[in-house]
N, C-alpha and C. Protein backbone atom coordinates (compact mmCIF):
# COMPACT_ATOMS: atom_id res chain seq x y z
N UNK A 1 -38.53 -31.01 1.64
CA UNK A 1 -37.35 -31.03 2.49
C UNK A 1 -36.09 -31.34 1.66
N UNK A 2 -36.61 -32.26 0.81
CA UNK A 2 -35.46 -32.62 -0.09
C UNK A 2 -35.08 -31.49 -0.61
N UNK A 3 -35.64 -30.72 -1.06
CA UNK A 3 -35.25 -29.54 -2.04
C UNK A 3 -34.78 -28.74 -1.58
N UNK A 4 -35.06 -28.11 -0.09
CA UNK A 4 -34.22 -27.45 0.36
C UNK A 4 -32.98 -27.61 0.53
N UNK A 5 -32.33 -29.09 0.95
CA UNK A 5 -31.33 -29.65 1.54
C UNK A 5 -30.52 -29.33 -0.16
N UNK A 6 -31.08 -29.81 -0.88
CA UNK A 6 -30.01 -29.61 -2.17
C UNK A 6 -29.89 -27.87 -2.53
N UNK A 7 -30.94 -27.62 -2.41
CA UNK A 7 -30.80 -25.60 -2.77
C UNK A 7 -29.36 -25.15 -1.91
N UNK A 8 -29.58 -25.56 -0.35
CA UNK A 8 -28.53 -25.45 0.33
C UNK A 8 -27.17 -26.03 0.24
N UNK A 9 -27.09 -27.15 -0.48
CA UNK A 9 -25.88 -27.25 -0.97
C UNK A 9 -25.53 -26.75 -1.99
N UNK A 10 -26.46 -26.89 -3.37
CA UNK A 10 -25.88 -25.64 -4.20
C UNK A 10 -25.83 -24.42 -3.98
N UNK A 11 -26.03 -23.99 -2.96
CA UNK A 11 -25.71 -22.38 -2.61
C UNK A 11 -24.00 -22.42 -1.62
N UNK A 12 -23.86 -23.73 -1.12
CA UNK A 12 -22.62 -23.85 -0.75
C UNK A 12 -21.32 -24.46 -1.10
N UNK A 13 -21.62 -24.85 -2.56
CA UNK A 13 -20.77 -25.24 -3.47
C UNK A 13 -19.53 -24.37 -4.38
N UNK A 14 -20.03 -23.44 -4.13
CA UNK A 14 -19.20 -22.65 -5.03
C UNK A 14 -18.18 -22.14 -3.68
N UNK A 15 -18.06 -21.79 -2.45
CA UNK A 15 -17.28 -21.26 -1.69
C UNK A 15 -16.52 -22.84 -1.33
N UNK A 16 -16.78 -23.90 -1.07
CA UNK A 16 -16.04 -25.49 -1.28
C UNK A 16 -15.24 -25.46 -2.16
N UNK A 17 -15.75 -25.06 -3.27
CA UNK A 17 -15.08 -25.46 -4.30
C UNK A 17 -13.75 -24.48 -5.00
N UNK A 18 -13.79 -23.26 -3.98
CA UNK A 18 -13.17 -21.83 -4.15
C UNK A 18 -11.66 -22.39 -3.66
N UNK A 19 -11.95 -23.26 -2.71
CA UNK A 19 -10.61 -23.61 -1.70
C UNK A 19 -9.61 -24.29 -2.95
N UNK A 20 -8.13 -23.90 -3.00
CA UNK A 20 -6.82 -24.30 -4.23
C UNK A 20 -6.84 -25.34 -3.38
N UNK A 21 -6.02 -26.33 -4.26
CA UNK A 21 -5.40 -27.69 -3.90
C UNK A 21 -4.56 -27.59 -4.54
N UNK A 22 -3.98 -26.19 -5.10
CA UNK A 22 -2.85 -26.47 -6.21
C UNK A 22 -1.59 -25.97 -4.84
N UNK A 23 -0.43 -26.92 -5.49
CA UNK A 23 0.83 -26.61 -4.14
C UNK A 23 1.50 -25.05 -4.56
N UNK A 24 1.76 -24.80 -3.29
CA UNK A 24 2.44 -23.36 -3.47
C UNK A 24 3.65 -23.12 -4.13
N UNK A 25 3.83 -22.07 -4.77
CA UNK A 25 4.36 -21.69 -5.83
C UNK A 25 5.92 -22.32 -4.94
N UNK A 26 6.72 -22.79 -6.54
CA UNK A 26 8.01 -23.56 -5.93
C UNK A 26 9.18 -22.39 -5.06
N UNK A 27 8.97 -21.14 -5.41
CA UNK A 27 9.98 -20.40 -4.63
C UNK A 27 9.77 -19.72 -3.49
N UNK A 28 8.64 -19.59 -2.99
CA UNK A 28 7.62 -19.12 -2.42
C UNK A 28 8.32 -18.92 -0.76
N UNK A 29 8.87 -20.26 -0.24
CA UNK A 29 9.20 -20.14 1.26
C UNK A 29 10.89 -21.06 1.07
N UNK A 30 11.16 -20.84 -0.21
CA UNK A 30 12.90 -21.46 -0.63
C UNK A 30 13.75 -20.27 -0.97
N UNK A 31 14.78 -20.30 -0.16
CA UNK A 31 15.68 -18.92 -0.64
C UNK A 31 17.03 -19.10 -2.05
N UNK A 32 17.07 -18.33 -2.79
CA UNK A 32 18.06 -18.40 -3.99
C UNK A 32 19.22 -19.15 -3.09
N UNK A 33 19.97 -19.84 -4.09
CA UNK A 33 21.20 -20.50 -3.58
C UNK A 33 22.23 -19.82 -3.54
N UNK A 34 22.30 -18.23 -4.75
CA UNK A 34 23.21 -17.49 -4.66
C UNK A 34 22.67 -16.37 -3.80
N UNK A 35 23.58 -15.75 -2.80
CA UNK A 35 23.82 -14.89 -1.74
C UNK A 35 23.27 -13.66 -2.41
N UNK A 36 23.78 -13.00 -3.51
CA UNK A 36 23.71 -11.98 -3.85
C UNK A 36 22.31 -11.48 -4.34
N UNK A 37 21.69 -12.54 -5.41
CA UNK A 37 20.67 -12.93 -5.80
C UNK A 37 19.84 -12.71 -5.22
N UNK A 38 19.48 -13.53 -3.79
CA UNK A 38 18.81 -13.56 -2.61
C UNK A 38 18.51 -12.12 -2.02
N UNK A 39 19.80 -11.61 -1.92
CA UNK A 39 19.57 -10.65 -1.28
C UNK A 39 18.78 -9.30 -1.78
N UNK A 40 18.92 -9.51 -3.22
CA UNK A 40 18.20 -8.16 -4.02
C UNK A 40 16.87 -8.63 -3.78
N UNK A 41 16.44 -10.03 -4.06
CA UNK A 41 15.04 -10.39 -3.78
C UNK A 41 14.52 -10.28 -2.39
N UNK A 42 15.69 -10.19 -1.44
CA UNK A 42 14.28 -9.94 -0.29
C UNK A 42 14.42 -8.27 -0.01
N UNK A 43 15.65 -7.64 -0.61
CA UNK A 43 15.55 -6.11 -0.43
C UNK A 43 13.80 -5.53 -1.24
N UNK A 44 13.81 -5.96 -2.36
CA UNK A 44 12.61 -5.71 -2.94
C UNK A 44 11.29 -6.29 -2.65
N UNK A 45 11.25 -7.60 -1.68
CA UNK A 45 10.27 -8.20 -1.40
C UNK A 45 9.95 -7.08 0.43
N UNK A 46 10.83 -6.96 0.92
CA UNK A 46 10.41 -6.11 1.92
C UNK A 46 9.62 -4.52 1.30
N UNK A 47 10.01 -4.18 0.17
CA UNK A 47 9.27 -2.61 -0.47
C UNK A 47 8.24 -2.76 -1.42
N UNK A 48 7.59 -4.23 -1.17
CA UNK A 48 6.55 -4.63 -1.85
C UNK A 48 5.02 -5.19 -0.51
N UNK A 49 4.07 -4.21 -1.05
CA UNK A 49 2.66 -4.70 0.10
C UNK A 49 2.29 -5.91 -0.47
N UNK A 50 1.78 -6.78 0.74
CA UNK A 50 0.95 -7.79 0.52
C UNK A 50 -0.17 -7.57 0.16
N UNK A 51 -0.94 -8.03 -0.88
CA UNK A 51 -2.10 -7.51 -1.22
C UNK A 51 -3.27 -8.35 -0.62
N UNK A 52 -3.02 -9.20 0.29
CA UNK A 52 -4.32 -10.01 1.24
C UNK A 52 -4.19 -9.37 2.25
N UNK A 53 -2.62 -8.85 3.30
CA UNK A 53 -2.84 -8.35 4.60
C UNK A 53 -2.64 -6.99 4.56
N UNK A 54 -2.39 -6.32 3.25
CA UNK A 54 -2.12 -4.91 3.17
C UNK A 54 -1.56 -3.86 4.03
N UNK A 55 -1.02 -4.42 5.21
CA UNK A 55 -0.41 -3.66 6.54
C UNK A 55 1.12 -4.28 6.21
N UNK A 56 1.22 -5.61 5.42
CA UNK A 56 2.58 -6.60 5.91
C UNK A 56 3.30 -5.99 4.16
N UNK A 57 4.42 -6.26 4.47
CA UNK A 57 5.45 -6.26 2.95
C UNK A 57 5.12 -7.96 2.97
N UNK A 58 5.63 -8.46 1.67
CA UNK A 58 5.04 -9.81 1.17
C UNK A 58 5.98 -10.51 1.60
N UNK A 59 7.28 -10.04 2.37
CA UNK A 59 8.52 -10.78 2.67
C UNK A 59 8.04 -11.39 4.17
N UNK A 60 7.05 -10.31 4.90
CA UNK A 60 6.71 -10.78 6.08
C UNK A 60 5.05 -11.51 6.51
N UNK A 61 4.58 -11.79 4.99
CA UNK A 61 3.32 -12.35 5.11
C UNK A 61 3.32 -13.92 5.00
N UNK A 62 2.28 -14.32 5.39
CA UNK A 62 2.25 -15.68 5.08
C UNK A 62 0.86 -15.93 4.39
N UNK A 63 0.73 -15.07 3.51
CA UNK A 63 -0.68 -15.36 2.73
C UNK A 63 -0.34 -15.79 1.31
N UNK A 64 -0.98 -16.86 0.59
CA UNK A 64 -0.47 -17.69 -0.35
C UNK A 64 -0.35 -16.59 -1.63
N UNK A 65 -1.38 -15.63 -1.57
CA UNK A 65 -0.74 -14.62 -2.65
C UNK A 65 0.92 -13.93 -2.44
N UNK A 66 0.57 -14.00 -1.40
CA UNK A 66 2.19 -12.93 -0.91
C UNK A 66 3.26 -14.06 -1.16
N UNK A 67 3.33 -15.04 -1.38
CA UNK A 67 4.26 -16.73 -1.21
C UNK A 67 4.71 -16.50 -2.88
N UNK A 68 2.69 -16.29 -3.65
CA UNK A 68 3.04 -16.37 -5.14
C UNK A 68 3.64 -15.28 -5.96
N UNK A 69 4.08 -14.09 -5.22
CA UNK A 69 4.52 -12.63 -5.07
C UNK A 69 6.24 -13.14 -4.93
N UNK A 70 6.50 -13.72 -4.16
CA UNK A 70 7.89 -13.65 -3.96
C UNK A 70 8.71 -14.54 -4.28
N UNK A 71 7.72 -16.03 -5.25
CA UNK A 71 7.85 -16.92 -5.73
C UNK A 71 8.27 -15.90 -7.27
N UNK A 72 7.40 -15.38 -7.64
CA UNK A 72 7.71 -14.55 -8.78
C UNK A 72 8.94 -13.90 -9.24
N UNK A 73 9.14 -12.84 -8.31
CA UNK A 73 10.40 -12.38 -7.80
C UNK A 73 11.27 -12.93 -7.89
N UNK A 74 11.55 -14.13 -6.66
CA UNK A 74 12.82 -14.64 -7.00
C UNK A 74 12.78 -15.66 -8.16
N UNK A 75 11.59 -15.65 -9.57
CA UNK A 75 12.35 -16.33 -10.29
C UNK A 75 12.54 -15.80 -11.10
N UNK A 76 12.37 -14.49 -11.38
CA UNK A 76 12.74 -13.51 -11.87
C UNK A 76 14.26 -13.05 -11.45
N UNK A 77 14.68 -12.71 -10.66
CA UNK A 77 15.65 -12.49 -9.96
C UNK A 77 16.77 -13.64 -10.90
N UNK A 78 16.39 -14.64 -10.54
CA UNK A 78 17.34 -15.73 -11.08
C UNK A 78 17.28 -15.91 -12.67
N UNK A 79 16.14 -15.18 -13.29
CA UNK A 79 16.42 -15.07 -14.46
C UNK A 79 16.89 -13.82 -15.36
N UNK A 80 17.56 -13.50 -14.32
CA UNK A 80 18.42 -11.88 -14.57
C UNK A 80 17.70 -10.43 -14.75
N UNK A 81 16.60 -10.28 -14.30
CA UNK A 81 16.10 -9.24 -14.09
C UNK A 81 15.97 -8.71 -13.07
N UNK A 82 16.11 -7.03 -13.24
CA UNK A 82 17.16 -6.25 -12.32
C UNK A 82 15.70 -5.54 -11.55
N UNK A 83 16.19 -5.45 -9.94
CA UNK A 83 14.57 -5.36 -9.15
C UNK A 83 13.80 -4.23 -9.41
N UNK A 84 14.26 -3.33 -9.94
CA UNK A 84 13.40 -1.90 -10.66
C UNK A 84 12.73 -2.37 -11.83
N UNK A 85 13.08 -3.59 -12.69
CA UNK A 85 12.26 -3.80 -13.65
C UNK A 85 11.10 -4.32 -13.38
N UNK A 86 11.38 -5.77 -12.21
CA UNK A 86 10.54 -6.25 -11.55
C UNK A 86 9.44 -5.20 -10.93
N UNK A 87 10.05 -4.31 -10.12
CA UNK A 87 8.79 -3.57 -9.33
C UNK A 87 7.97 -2.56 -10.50
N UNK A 88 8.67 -1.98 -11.39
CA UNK A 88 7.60 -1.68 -12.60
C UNK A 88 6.67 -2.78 -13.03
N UNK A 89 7.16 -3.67 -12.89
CA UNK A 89 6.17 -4.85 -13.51
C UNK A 89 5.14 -5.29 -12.43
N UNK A 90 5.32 -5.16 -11.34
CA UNK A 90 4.28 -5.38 -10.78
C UNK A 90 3.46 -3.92 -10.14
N UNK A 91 3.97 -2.84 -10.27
CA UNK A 91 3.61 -1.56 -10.13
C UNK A 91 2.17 -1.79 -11.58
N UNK A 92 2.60 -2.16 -12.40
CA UNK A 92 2.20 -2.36 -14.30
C UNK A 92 0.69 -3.23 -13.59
N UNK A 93 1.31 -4.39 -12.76
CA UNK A 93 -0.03 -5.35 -13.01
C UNK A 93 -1.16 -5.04 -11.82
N UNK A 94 -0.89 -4.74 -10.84
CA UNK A 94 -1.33 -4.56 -9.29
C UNK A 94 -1.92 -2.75 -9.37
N UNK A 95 -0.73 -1.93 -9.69
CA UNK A 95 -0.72 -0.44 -9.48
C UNK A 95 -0.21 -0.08 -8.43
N UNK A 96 -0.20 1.38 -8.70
CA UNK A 96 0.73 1.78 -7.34
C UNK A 96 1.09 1.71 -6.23
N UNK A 97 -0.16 1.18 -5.51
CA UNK A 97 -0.64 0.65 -4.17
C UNK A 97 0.00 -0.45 -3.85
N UNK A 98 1.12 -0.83 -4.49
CA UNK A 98 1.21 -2.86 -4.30
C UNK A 98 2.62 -2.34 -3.85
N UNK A 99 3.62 -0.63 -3.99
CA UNK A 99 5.07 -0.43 -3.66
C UNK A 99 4.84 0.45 -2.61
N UNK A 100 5.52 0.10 -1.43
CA UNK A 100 5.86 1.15 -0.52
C UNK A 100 6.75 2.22 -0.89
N UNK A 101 7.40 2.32 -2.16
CA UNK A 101 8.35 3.42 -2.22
C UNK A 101 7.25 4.65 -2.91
N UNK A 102 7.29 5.78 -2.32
CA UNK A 102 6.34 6.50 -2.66
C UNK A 102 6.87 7.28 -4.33
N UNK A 103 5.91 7.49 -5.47
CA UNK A 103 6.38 7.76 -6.52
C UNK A 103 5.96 8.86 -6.80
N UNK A 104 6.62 9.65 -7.59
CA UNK A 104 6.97 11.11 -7.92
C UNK A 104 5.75 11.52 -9.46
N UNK A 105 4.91 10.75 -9.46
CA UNK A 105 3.64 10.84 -10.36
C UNK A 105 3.08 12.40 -10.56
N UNK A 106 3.21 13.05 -11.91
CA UNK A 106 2.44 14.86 -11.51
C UNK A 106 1.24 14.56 -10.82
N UNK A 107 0.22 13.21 -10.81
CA UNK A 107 -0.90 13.43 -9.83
C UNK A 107 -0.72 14.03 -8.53
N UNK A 108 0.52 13.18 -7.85
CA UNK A 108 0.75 13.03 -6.30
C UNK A 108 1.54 14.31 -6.12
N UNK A 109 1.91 15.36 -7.20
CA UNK A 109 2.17 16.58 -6.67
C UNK A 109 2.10 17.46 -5.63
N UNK A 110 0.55 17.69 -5.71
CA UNK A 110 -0.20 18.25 -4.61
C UNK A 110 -0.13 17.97 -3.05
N UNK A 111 0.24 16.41 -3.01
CA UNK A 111 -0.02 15.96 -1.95
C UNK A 111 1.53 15.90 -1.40
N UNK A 112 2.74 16.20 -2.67
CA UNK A 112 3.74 16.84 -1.52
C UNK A 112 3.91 17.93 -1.40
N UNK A 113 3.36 18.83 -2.28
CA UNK A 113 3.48 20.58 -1.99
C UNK A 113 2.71 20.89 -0.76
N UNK A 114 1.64 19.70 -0.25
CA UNK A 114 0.80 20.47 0.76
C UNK A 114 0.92 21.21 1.84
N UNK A 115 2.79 20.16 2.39
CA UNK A 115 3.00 20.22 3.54
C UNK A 115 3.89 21.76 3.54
N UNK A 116 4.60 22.15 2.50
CA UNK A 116 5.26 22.58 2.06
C UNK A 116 4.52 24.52 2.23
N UNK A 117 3.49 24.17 1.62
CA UNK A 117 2.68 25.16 1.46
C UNK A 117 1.86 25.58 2.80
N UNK A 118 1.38 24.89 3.45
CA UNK A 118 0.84 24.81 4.94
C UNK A 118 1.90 24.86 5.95
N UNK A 119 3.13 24.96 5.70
CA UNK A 119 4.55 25.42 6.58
C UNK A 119 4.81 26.98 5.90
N UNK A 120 4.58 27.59 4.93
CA UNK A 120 4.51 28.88 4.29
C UNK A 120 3.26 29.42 4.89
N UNK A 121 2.14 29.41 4.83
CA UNK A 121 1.13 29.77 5.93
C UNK A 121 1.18 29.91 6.96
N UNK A 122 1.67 28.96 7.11
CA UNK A 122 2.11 29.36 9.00
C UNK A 122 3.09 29.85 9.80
N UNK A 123 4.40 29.81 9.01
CA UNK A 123 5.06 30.94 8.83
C UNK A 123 4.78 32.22 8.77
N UNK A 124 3.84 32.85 7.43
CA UNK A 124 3.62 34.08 7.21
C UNK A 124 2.61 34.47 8.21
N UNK A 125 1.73 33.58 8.79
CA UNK A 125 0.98 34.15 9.77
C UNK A 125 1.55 34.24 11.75
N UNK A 126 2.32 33.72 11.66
CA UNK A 126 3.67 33.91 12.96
C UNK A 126 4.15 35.03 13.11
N UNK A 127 4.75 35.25 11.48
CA UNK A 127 5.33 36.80 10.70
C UNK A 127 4.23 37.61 11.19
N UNK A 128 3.25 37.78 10.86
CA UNK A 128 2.40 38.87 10.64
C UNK A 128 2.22 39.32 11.80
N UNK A 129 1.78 38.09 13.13
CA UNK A 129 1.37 38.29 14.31
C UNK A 129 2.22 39.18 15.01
N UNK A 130 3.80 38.18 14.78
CA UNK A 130 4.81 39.28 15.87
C UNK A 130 5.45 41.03 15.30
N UNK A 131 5.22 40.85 13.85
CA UNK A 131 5.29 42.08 13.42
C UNK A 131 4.42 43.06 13.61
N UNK A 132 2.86 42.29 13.94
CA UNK A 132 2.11 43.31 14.35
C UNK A 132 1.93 43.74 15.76
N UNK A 133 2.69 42.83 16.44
CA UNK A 133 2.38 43.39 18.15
C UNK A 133 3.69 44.43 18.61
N UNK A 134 4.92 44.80 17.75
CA UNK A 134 5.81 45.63 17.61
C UNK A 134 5.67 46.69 17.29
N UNK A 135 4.96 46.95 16.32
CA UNK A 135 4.33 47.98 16.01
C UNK A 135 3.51 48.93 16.81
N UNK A 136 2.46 48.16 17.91
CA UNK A 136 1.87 48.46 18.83
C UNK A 136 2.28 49.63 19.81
C-alpha cells in the first residue's frame, strides 16, 4: 500500500511542480509612461496572437504567456525599437502564426491567386453559358 501511495505521488509530482511562482513579467499589465510609446505598443500588441488562447491578440488575453509577450514589447518599445523590428523578431522566434498581418511569402502565393483564379472560372463559364444560349 505504501508503495503505491508513493508511485502515486511520484507520478504527480512533476505536474505540482510545473506550476511558476516566478512574478509576472514587470510590464506585463503596466502601461509606458510616454503616450506615444504606449501607443505603438498596444497598436502592435493588438496584431500579435496569443499563443495559449490563439483566438485572442495578446493585448486582449490574460494568459501569463500573452502578459510575457507584451511585457517584451513594451520593453522593447522603450528601448527604441521600432514595432516592425519587434514583430520580425517575434515572427523569427514563434513563426508566422504568432502575426495577424497576413505575409506576402512566395509559399502563400497560391493561396492568394486562388480566389483570383476561381473568379476567372467562373466568369468564363457564365461567358460560355450565355454565349451559348444566343446562339441557339
Amino acid at each position: 500500500m505504501r508503495l503505491l501511495i508513493a508511485l502515486l505521488l511520484l507520478a504527480f509530482s512533476p505536474s505540482l511542480a510545473a506550476q511558476s511562482a516566478l512574478p509576472p513579467a514587470p510590464w506585463a499589465n503596466r502601461q509606458i509612461p510616454d503616450a506615444a510609446k504606449e501607443a505603438k505598443a498596444k497598436a502592435l500588441m493588438e496584431t500579435i496572437r496569443c499563443l495559449t488562447c490563439q483566438s485572442q491578440s495578446i493585448a486582449d488575453s490574460n494568459a501569463s504567456m500573452a502578459g510575457d509577450m507584451r511585457s517584451q514589447i513594451r520593453e522593447r518599445i522603450i528601448a527604441g525599437e521600432q514595432p516592425e523590428a519587434i514583430r520580425d523578431w517575434l515572427v523569427q522566434r514563434y513563426g508566422d502564426w504568432v502575426s495577424y498581418e497576413p505575409t506576402a511569402a512566395p509559399i502563400l502565393w497560391p493561396l492568394w491567386a486562388a480566389p483570383l483564379l476561381l473568379l476567372a472560372v467562373g466568369l468564363f463559364l457564365v461567358r460560355r453559358r450565355i454565349g451559348g444560349r444566343k446562339r441557339s
